[in-house]
PDB file of N, CA and C in Angstrom:
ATOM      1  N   UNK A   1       0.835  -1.185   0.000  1.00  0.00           N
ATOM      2  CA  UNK A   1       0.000   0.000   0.000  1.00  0.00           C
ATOM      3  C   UNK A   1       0.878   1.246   0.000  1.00  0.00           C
ATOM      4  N   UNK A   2       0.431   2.375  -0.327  1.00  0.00           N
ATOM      5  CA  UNK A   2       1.181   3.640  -0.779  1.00  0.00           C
ATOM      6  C   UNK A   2       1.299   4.000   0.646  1.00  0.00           C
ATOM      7  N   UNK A   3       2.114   5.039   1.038  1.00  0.00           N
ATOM      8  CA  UNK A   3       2.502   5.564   2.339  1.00  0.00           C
ATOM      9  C   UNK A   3       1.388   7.175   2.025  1.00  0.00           C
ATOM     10  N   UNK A   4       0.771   7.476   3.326  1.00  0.00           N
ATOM     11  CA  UNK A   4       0.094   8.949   3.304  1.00  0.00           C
ATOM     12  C   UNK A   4       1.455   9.895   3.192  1.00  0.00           C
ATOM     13  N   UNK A   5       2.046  10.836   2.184  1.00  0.00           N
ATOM     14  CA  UNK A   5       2.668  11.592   2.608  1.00  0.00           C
ATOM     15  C   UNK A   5       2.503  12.947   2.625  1.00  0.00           C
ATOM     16  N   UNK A   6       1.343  13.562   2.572  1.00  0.00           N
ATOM     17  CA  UNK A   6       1.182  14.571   2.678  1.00  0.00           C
ATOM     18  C   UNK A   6       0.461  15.071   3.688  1.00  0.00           C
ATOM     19  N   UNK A   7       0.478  16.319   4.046  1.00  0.00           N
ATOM     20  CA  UNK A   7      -0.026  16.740   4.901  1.00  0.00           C
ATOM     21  C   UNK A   7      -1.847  17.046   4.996  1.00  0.00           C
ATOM     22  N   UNK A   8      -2.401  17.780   6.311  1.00  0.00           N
ATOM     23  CA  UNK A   8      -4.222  18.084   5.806  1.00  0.00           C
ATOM     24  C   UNK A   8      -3.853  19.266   4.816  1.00  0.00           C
ATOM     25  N   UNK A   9      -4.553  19.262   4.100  1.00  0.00           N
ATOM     26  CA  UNK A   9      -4.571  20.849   3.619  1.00  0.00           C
ATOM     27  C   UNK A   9      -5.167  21.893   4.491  1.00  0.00           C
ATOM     28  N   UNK A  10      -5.866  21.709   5.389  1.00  0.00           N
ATOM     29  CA  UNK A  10      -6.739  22.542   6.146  1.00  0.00           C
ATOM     30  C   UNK A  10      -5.912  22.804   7.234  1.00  0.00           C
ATOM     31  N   UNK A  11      -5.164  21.648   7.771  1.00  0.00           N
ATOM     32  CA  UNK A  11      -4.942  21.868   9.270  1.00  0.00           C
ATOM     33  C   UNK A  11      -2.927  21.768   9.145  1.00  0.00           C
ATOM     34  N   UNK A  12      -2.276  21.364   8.380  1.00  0.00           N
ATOM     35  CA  UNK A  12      -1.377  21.600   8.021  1.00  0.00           C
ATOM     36  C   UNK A  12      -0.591  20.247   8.667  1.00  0.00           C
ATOM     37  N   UNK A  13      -1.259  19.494   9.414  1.00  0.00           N
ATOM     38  CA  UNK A  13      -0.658  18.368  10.263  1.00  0.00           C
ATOM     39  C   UNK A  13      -0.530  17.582   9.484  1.00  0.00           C
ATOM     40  N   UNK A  14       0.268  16.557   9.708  1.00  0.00           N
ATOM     41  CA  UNK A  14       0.410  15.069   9.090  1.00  0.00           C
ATOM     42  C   UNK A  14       0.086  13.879  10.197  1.00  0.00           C
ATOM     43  N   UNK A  15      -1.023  13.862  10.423  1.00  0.00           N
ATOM     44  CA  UNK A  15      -2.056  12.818  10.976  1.00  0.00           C
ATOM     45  C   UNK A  15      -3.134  12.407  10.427  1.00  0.00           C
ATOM     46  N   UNK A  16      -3.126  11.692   9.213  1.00  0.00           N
ATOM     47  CA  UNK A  16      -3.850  11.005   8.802  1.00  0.00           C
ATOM     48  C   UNK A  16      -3.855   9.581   8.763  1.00  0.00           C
ATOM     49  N   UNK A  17      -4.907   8.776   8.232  1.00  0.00           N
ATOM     50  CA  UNK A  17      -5.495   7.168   7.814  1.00  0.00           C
ATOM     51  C   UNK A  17      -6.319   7.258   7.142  1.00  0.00           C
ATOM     52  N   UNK A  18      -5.943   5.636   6.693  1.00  0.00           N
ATOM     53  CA  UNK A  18      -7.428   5.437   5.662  1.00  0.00           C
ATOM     54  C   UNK A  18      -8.529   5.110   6.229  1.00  0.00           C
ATOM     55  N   UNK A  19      -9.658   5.030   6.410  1.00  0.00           N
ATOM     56  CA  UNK A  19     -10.547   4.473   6.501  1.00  0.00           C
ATOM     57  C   UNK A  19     -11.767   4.023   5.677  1.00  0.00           C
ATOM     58  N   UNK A  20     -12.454   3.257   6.332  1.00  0.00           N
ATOM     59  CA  UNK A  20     -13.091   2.137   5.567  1.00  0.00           C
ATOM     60  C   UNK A  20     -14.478   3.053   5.860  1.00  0.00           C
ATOM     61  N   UNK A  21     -15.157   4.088   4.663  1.00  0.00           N
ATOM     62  CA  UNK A  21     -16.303   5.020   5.066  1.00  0.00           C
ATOM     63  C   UNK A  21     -17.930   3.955   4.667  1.00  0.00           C
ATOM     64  N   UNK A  22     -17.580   3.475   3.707  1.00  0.00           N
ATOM     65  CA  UNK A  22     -18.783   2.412   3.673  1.00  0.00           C
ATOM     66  C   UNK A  22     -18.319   0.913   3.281  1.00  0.00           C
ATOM     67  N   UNK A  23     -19.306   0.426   2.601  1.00  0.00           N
ATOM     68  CA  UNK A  23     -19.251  -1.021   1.582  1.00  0.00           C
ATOM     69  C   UNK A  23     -18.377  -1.092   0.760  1.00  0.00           C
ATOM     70  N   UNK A  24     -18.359   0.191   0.212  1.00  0.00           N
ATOM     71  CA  UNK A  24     -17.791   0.250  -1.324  1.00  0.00           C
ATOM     72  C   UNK A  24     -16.586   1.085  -1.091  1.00  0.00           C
ATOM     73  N   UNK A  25     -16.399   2.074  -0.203  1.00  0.00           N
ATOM     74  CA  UNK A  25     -15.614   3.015  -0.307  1.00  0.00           C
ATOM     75  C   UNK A  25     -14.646   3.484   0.977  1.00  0.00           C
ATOM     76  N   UNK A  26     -13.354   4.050   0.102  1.00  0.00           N
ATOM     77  CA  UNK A  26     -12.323   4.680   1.160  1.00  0.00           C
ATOM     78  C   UNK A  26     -12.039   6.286   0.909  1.00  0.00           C
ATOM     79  N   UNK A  27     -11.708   6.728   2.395  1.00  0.00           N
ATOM     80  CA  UNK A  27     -11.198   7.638   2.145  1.00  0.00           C
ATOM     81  C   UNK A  27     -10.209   7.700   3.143  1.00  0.00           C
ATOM     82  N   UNK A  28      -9.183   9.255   3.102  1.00  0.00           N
ATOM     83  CA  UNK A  28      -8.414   9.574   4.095  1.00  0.00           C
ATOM     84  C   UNK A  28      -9.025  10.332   5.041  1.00  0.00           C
ATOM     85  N   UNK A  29      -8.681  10.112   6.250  1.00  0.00           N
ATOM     86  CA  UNK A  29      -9.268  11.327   7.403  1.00  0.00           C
ATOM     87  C   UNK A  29      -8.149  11.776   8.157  1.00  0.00           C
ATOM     88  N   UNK A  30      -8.180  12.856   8.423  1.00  0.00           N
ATOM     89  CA  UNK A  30      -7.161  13.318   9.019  1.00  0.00           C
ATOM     90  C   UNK A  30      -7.867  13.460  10.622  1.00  0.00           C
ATOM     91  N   UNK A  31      -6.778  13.008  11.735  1.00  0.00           N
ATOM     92  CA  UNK A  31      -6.958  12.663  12.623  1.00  0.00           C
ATOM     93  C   UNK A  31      -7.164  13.957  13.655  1.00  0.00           C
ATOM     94  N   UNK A  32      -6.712  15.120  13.429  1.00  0.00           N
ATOM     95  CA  UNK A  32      -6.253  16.254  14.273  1.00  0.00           C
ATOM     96  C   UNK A  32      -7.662  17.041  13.634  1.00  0.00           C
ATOM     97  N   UNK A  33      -7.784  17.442  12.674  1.00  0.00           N
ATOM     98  CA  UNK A  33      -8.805  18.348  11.957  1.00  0.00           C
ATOM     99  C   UNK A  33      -9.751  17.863  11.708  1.00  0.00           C
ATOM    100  N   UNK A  34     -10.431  16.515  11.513  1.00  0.00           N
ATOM    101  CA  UNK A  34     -11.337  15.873  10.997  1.00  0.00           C
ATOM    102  C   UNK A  34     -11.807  15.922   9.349  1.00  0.00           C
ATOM    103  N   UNK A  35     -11.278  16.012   8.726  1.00  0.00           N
ATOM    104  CA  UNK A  35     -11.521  16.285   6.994  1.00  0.00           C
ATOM    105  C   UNK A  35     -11.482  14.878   6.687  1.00  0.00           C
ATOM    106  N   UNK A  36     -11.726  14.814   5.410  1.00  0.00           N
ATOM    107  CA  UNK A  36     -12.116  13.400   4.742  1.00  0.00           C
ATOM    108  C   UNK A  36     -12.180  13.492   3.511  1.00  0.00           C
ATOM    109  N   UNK A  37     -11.192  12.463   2.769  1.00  0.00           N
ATOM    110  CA  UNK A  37     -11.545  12.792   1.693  1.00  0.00           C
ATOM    111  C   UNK A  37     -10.120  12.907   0.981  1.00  0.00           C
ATOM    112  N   UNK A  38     -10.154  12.572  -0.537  1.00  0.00           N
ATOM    113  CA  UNK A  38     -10.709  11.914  -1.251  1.00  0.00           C
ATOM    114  C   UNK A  38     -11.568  10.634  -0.999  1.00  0.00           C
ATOM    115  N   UNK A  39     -12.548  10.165  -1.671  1.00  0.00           N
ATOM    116  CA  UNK A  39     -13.157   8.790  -1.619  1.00  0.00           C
ATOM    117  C   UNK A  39     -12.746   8.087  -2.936  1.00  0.00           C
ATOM    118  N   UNK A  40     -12.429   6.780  -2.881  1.00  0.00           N
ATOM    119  CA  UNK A  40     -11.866   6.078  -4.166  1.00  0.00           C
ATOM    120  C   UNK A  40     -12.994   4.372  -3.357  1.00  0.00           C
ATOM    121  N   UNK A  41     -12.484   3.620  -4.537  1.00  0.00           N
ATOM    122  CA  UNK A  41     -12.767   2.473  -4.364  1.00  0.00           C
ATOM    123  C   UNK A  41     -11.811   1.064  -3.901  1.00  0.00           C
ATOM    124  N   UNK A  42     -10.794   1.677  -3.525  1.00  0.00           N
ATOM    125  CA  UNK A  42      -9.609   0.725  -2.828  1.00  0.00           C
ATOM    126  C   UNK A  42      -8.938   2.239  -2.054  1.00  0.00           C
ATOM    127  N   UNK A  43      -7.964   1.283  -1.051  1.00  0.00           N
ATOM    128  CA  UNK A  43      -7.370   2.084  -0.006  1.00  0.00           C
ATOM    129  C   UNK A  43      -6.366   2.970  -0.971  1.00  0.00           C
ATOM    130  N   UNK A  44      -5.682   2.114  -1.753  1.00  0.00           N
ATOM    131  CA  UNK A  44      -4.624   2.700  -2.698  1.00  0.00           C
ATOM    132  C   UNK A  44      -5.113   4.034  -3.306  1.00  0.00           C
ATOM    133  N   UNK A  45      -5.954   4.159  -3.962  1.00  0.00           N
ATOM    134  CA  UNK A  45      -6.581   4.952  -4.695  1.00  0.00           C
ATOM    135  C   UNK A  45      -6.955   6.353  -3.707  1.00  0.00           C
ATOM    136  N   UNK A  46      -7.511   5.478  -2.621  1.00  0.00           N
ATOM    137  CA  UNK A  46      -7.763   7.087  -1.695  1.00  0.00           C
ATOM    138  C   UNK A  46      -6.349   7.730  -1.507  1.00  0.00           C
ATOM    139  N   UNK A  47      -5.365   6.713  -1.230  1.00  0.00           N
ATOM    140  CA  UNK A  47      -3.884   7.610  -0.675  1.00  0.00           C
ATOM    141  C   UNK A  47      -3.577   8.020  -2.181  1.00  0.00           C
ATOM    142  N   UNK A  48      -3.464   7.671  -3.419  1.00  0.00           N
ATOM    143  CA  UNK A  48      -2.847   7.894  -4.376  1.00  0.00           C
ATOM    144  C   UNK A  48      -3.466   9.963  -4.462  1.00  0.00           C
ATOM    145  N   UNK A  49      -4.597   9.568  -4.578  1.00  0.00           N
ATOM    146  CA  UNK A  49      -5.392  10.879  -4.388  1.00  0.00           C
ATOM    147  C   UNK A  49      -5.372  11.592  -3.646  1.00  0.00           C
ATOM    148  N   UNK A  50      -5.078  11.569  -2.311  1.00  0.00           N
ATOM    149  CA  UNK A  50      -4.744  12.452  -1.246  1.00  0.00           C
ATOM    150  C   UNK A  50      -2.972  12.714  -1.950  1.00  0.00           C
ATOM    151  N   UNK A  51      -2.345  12.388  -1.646  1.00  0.00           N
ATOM    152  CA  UNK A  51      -1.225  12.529  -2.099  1.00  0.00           C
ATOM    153  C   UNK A  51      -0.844  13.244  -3.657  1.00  0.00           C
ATOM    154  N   UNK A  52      -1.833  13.371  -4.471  1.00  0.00           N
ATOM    155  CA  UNK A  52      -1.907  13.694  -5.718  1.00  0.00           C
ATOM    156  C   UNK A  52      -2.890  15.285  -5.903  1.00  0.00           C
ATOM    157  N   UNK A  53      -3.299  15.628  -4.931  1.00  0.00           N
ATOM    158  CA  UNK A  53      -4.371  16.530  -5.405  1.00  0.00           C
ATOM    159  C   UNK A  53      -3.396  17.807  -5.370  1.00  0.00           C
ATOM    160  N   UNK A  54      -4.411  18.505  -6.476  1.00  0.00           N
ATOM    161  CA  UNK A  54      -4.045  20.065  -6.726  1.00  0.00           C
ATOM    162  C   UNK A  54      -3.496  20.764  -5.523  1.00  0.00           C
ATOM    163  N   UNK A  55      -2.812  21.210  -6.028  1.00  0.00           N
ATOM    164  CA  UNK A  55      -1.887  22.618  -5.245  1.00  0.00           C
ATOM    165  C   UNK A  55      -0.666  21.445  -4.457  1.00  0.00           C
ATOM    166  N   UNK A  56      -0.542  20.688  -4.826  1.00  0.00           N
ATOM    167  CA  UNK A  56       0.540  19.700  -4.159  1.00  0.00           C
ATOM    168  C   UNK A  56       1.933  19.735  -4.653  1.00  0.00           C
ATOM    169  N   UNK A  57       2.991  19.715  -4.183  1.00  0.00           N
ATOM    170  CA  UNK A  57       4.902  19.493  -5.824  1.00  0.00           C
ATOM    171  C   UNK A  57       5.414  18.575  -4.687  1.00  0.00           C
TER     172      UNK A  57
END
């Protein structure tokens, strides 16, 4: 599985996980701020996406 390496965008911390939000779906939550999000359909996909989103180098 991919490593979380980025930080919240909101809260600037690096305390996040994946979690398991329904049946079908994951996302990241950040542990300090509570945000959520991206949602994908495997764990990979949520970190690939957290790790990948706009305004990120």
């Amino acid at each position: 599985m991919s490593e979380i390496r980025e930080n919240c965008p909101f809260c600037a911390v690096h305390d996040a996980q994946v979690d398991k939000v329904n049946t079908e779906e994951f996302a990241i939550w950040c542990n300090n701020f509570g945000a959520m999000g991206p949602f994908a359909l495997s764990e990979e996909d949520a970190v690939e996406r957290w790790n990948g989103r706009p305004g990120i180098h």
